[in-house]
C-alpha atoms as a PDB file:
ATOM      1  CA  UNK A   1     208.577 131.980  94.825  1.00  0.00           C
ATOM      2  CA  UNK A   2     210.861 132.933  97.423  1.00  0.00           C
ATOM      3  CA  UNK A   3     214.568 132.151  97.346  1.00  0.00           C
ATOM      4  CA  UNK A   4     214.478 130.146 101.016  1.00  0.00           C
ATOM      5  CA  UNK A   5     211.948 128.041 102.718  1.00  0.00           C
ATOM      6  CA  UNK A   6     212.583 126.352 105.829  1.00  0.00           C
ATOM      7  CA  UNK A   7     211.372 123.386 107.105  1.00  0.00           C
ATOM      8  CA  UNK A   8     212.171 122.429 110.155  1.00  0.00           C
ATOM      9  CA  UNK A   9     215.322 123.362 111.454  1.00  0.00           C
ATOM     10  CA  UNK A  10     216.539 122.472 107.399  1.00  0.00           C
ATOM     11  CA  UNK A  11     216.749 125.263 105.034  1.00  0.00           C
ATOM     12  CA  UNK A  12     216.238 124.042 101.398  1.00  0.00           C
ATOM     13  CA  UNK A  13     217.105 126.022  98.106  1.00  0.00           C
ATOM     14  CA  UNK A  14     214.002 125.278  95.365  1.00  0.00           C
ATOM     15  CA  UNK A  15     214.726 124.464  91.680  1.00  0.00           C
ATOM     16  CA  UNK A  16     211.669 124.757  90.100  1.00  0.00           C
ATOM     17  CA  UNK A  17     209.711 128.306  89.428  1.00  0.00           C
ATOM     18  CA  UNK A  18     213.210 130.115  89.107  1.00  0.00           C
ATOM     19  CA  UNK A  19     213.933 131.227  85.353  1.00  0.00           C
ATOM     20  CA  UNK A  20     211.648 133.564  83.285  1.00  0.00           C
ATOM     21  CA  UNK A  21     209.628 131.555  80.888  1.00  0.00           C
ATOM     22  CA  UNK A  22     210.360 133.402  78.552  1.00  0.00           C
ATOM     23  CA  UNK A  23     213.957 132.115  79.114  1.00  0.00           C
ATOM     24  CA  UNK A  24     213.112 129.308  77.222  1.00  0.00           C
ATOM     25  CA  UNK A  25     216.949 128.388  76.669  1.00  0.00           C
ATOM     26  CA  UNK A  26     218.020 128.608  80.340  1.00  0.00           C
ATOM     27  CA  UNK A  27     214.915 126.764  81.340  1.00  0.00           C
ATOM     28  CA  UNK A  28     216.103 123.868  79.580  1.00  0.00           C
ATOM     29  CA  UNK A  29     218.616 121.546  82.343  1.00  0.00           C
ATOM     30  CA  UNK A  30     219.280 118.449  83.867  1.00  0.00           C
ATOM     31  CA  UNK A  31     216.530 117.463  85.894  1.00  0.00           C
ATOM     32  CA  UNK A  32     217.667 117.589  90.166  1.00  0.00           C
ATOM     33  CA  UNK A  33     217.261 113.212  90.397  1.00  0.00           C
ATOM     34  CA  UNK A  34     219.108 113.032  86.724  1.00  0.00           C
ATOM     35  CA  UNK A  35     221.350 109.719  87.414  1.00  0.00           C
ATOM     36  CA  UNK A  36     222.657 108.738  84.445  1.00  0.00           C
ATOM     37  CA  UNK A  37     225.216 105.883  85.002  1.00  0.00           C
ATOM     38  CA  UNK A  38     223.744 103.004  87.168  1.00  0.00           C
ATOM     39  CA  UNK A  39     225.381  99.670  87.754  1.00  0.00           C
ATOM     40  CA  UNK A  40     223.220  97.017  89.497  1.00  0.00           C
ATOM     41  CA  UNK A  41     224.169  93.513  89.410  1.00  0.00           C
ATOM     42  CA  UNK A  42     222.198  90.757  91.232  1.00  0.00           C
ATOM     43  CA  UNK A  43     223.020  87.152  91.364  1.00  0.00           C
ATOM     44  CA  UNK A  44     221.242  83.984  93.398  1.00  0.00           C
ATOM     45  CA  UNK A  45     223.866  80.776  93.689  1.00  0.00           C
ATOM     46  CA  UNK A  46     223.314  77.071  94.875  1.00  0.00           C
ATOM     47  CA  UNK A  47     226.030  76.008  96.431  1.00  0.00           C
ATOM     48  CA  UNK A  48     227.573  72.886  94.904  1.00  0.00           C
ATOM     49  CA  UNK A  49     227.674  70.360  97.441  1.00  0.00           C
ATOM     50  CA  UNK A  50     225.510  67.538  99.451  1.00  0.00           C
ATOM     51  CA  UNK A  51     222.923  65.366  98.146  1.00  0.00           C
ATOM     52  CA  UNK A  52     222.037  66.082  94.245  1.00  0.00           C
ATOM     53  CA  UNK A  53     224.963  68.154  93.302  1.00  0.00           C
ATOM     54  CA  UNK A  54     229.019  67.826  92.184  1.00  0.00           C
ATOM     55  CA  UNK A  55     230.739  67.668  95.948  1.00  0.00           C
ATOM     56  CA  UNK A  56     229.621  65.412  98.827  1.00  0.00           C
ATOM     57  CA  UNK A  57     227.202  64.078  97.059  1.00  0.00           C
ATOM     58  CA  UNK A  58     225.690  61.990 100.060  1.00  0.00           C
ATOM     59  CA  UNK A  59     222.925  62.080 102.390  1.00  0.00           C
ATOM     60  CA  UNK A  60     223.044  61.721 106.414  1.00  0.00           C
ATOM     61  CA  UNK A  61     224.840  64.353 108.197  1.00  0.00           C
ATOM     62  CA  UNK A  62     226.925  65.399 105.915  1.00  0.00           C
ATOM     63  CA  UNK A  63     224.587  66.429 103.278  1.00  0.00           C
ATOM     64  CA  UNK A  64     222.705  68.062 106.677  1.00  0.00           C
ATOM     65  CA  UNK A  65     225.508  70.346 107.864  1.00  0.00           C
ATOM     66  CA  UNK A  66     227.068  71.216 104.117  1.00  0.00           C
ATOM     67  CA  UNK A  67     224.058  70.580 101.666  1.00  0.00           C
ATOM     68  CA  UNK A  68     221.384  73.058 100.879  1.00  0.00           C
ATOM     69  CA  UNK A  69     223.173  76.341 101.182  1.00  0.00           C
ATOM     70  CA  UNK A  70     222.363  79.265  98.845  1.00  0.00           C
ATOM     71  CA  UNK A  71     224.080  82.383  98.445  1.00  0.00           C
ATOM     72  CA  UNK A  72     222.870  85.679  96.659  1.00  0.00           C
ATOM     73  CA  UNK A  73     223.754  89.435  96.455  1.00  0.00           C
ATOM     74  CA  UNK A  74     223.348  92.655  94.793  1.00  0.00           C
ATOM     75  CA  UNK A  75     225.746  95.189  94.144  1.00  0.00           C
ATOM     76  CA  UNK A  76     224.745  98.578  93.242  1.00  0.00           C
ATOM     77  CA  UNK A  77     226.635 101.702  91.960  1.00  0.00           C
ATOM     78  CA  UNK A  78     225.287 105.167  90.709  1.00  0.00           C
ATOM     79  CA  UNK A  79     226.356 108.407  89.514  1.00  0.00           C
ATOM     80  CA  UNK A  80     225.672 111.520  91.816  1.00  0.00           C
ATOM     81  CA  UNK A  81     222.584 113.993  91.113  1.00  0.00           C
ATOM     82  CA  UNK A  82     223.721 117.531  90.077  1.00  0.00           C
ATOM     83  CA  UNK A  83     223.867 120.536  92.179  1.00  0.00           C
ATOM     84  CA  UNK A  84     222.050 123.767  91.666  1.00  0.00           C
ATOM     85  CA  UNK A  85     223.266 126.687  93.332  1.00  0.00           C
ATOM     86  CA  UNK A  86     220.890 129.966  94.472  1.00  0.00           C
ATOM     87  CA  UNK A  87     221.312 132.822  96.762  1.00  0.00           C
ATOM     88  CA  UNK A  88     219.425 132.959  99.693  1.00  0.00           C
ATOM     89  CA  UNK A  89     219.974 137.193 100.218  1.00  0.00           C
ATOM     90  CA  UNK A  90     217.798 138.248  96.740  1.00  0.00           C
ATOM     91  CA  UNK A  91     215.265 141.142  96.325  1.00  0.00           C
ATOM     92  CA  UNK A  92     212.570 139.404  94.826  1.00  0.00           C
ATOM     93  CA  UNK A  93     209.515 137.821  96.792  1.00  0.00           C
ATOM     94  CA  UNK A  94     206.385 135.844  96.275  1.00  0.00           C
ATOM     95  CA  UNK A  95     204.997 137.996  93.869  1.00  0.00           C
ATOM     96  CA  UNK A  96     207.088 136.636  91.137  1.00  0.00           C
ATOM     97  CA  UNK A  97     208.269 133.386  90.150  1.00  0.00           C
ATOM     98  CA  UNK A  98     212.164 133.932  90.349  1.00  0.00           C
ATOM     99  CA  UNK A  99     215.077 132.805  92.273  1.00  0.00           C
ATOM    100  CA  UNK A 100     218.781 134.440  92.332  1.00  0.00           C
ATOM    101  CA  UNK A 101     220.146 132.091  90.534  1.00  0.00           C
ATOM    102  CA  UNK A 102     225.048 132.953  90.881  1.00  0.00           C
ATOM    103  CA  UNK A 103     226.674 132.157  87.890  1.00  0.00           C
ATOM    104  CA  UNK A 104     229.763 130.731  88.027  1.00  0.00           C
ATOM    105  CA  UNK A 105     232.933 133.264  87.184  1.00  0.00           C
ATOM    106  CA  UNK A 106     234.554 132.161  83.497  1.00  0.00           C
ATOM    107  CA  UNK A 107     237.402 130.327  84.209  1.00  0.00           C
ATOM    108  CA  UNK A 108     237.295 129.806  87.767  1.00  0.00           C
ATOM    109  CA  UNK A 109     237.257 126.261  89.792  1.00  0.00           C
ATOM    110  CA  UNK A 110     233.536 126.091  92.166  1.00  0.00           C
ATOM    111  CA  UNK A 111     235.498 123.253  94.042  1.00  0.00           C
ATOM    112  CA  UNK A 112     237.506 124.368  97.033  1.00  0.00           C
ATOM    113  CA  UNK A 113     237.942 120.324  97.319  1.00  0.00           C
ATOM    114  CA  UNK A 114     239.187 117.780  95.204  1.00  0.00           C
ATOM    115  CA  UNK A 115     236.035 115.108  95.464  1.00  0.00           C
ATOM    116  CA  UNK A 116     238.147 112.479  95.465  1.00  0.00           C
ATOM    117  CA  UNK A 117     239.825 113.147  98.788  1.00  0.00           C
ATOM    118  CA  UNK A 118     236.921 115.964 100.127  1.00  0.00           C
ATOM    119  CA  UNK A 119     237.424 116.285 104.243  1.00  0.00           C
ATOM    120  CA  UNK A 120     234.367 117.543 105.701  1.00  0.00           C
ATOM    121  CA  UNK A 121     236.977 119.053 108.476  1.00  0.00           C
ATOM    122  CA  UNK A 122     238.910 121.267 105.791  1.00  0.00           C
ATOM    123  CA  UNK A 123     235.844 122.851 105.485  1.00  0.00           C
ATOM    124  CA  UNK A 124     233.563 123.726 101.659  1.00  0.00           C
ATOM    125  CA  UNK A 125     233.358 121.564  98.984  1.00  0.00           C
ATOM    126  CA  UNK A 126     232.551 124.629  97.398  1.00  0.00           C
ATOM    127  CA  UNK A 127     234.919 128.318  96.207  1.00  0.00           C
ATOM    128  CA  UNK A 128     232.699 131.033  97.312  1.00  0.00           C
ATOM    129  CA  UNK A 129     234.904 133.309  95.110  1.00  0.00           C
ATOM    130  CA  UNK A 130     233.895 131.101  92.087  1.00  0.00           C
ATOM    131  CA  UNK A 131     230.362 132.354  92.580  1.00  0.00           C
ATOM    132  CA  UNK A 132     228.859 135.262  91.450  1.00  0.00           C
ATOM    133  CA  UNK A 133     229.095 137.593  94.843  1.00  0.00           C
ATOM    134  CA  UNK A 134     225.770 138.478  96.423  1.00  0.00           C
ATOM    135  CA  UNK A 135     226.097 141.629  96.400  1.00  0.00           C
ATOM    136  CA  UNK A 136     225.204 141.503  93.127  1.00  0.00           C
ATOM    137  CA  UNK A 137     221.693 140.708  93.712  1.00  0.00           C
ATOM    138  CA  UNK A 138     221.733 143.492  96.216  1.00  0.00           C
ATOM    139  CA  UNK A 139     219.159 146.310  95.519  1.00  0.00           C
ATOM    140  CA  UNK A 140     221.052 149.800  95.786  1.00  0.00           C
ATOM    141  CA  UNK A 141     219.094 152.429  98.117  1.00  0.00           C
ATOM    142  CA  UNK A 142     221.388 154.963  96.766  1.00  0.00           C
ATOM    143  CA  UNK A 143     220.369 153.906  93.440  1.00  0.00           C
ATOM    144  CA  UNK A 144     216.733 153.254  93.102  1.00  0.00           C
ATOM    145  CA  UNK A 145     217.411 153.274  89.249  1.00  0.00           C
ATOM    146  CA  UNK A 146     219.831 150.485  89.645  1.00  0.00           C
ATOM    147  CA  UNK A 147     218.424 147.310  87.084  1.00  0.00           C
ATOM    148  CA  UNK A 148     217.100 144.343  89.056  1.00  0.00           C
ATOM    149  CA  UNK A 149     219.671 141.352  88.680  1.00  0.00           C
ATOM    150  CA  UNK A 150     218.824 137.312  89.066  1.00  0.00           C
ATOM    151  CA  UNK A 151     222.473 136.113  88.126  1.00  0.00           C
ATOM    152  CA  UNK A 152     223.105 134.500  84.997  1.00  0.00           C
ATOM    153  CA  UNK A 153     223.872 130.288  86.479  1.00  0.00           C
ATOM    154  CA  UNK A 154     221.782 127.654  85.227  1.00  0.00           C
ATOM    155  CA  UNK A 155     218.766 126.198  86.828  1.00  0.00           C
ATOM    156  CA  UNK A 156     220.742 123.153  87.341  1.00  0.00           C
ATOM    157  CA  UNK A 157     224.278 122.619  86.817  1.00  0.00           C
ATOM    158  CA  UNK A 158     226.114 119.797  85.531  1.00  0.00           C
ATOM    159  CA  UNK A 159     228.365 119.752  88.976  1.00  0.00           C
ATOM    160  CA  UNK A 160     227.122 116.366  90.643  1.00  0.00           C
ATOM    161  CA  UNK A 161     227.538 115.429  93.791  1.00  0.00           C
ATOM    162  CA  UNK A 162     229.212 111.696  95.152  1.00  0.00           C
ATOM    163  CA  UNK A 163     227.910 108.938  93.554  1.00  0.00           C
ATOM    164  CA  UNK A 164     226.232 106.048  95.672  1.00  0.00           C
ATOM    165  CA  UNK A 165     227.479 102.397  96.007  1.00  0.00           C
ATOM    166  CA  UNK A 166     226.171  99.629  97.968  1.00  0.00           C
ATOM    167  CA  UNK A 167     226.768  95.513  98.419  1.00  0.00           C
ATOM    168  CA  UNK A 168     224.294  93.282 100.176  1.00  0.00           C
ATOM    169  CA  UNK A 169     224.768  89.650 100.683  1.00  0.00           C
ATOM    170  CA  UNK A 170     223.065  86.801 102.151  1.00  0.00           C
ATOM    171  CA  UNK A 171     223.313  83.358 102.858  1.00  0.00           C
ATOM    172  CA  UNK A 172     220.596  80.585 103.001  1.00  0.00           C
ATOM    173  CA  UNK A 173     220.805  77.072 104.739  1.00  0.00           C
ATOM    174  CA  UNK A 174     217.764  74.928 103.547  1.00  0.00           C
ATOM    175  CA  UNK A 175     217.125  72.117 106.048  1.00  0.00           C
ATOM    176  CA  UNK A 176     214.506  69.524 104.974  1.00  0.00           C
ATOM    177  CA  UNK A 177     213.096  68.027 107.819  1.00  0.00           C
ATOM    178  CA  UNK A 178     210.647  65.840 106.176  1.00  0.00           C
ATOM    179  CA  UNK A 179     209.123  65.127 102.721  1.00  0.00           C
ATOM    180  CA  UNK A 180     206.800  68.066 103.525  1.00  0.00           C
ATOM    181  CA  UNK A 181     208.536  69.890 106.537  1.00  0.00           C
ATOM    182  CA  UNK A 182     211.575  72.464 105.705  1.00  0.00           C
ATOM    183  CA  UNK A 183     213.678  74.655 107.964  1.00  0.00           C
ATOM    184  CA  UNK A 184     215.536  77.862 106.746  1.00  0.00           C
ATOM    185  CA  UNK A 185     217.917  79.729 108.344  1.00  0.00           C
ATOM    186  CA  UNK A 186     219.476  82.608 106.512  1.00  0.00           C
ATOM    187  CA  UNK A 187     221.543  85.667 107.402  1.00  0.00           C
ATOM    188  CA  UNK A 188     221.758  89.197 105.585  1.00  0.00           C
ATOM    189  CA  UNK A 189     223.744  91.504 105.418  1.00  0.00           C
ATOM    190  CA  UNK A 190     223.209  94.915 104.005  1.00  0.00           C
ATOM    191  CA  UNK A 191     225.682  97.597 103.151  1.00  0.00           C
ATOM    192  CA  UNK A 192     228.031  94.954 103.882  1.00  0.00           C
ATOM    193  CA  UNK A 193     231.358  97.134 103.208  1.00  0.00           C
ATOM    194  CA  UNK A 194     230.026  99.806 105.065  1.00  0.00           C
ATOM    195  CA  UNK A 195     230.180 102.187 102.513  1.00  0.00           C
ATOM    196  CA  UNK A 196     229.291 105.607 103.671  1.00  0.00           C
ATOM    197  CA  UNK A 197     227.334 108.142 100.749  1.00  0.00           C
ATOM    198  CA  UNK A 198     226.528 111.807 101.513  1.00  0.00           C
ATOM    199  CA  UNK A 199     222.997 112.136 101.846  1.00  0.00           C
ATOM    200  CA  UNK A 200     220.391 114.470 101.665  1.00  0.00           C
ATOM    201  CA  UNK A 201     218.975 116.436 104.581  1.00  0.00           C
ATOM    202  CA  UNK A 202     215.472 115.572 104.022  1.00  0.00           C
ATOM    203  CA  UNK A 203     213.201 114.184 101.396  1.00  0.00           C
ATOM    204  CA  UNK A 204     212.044 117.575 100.512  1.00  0.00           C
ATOM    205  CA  UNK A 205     211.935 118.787  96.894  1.00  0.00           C
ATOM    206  CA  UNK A 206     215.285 120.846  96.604  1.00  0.00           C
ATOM    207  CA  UNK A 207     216.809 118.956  99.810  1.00  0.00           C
ATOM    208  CA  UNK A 208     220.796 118.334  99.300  1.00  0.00           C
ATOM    209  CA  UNK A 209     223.588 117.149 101.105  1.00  0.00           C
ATOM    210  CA  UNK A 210     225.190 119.921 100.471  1.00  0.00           C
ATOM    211  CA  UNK A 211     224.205 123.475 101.634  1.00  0.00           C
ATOM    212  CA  UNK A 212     224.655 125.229  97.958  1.00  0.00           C
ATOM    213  CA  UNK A 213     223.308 128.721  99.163  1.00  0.00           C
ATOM    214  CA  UNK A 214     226.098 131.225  98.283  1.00  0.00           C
ATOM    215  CA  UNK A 215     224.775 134.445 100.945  1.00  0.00           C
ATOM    216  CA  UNK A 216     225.021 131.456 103.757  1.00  0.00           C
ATOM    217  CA  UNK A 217     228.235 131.618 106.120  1.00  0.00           C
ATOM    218  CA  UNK A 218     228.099 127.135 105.807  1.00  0.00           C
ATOM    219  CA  UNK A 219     227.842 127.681 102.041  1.00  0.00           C
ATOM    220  CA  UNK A 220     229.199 124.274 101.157  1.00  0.00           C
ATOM    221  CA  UNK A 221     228.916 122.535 104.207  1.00  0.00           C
ATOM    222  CA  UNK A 222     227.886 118.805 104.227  1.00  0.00           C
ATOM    223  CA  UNK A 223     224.770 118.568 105.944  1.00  0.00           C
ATOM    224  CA  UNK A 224     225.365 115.525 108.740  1.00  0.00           C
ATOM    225  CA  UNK A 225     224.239 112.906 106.956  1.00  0.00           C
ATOM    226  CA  UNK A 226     224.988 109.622 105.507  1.00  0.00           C
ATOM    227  CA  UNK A 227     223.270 106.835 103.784  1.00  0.00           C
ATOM    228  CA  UNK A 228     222.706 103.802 106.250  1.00  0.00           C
ATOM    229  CA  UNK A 229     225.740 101.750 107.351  1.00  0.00           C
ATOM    230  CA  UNK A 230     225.854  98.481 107.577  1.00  0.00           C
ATOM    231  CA  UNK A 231     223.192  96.556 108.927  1.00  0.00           C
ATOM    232  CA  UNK A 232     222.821  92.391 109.706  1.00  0.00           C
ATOM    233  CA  UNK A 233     219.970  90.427 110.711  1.00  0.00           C
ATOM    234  CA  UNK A 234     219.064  86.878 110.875  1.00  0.00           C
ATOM    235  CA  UNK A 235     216.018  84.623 110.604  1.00  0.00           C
ATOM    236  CA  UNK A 236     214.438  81.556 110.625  1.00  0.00           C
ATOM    237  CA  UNK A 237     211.134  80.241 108.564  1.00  0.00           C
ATOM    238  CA  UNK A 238     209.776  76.708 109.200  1.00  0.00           C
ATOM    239  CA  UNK A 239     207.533  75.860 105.965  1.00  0.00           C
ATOM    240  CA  UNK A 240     205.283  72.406 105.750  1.00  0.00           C
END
């Protein structure tokens, strides 16, 4: 397995196919989608008033213009997925099923930024100095003798990366025409906060948003992109 594919113009690091098997400890990890806190609540409300229910309980055009309005949301929060870190510069190639794999230096912080107030301007997320250096993958021409060395980092750290959070809304109006013969109008709103999450490159296995290759000059770069932002739409259904 080699160290870098590319597809595209996006460079992607793999995770799988990296670690002897005989390894067996090392091989053991998270898993790259491992989300272990998730928050989703949902909810669907009536609102209380026109015909039938607590407040304005009438008909005629009052019970038209407040009755028959129904509200519902979800609200969604996650942990973020972990990183895993490789070096892109390593002497090994297709003919065996290894990755350079930086370990990070005992005592040292990987974060160049505190999360909670990272500025993609300032420049990494990530200390380079934290890492492992590549030139420790390096093969030696002086030294043809020198030992071949795949770092000593774990397939997949336990370093995430920003959780995700969304809220969507919407808002129903229920207009019965006739005994048969309904109109609905509703508007929805989605991401309604605007909440912006780093995301991914690409959907490719090994895709982050986050370039995590330590022998790249972006190492730790944010990719560009973003979860959607906010997005609002309206309809109308006529049912009979």
């Amino acid at each position: 397995m080699i160290c870098q594919e590319k597809s595209g113009d996006h460079y992607f690091l793999t995770s799988t196919e990296t670690i002897s098997p005989y390894e067996r400890q090392r091989n053991k990890g998270l898993s790259t989608d491992d989300v272990p806190h998730i928050l989703s609540i949902t909810f669907v409300y009536d609102l209380p008033f026109g015909q039938g229910k607590r407040f304005l309980n009438t008909g005629g055009i009052v019970n038209k213009l407040l009755g028959g309005w129904t509200t519902s949301g979800i609200f969604r929060i996650t942990s973020g997925i972990p990183f895993f870190f490789r070096s892109g510069t390593c002497p090994v190639g297709g003919y065996l099923d290894a990755q350079c794999i930086p370990g990070i230096i005992p005592g040292a912080n990987p974060w160049a930024q505190d999360k909670g107030s990272y500025d993609p301007g300032k420049g990494s997320l990530f200390n380079v100095n934290a890492f492992e250096p590549v030139s420790a993958f390096e093969v030696d021409p002086n030294d043809p003798n020198k030992p071949l060395y795949l770092g000593s980092g774990a397939r997949i750290t336990n370093l995430r990366g920003f959780g995700y959070k969304d809220q969507s809304f919407a808002l129903i109006k229920n207009i019965k025409i006739t005994e048969r013969l309904n109109f609905q109008l509703r508007g929805e709103f989605f991401n309604i906060w605007n909440w912006h999450t780093f995301a991914r490159d690409s959907r490719e296995e090994g895709a982050l948003a986050f370039n995590t290759d330590i022998s790249s000059t972006d190492f730790g770069a944010w990719g560009g992109n973003v979860t959607n932002p906010r997005n609002i739409q309206v309809a109308a259904r006529l049912t009979f």
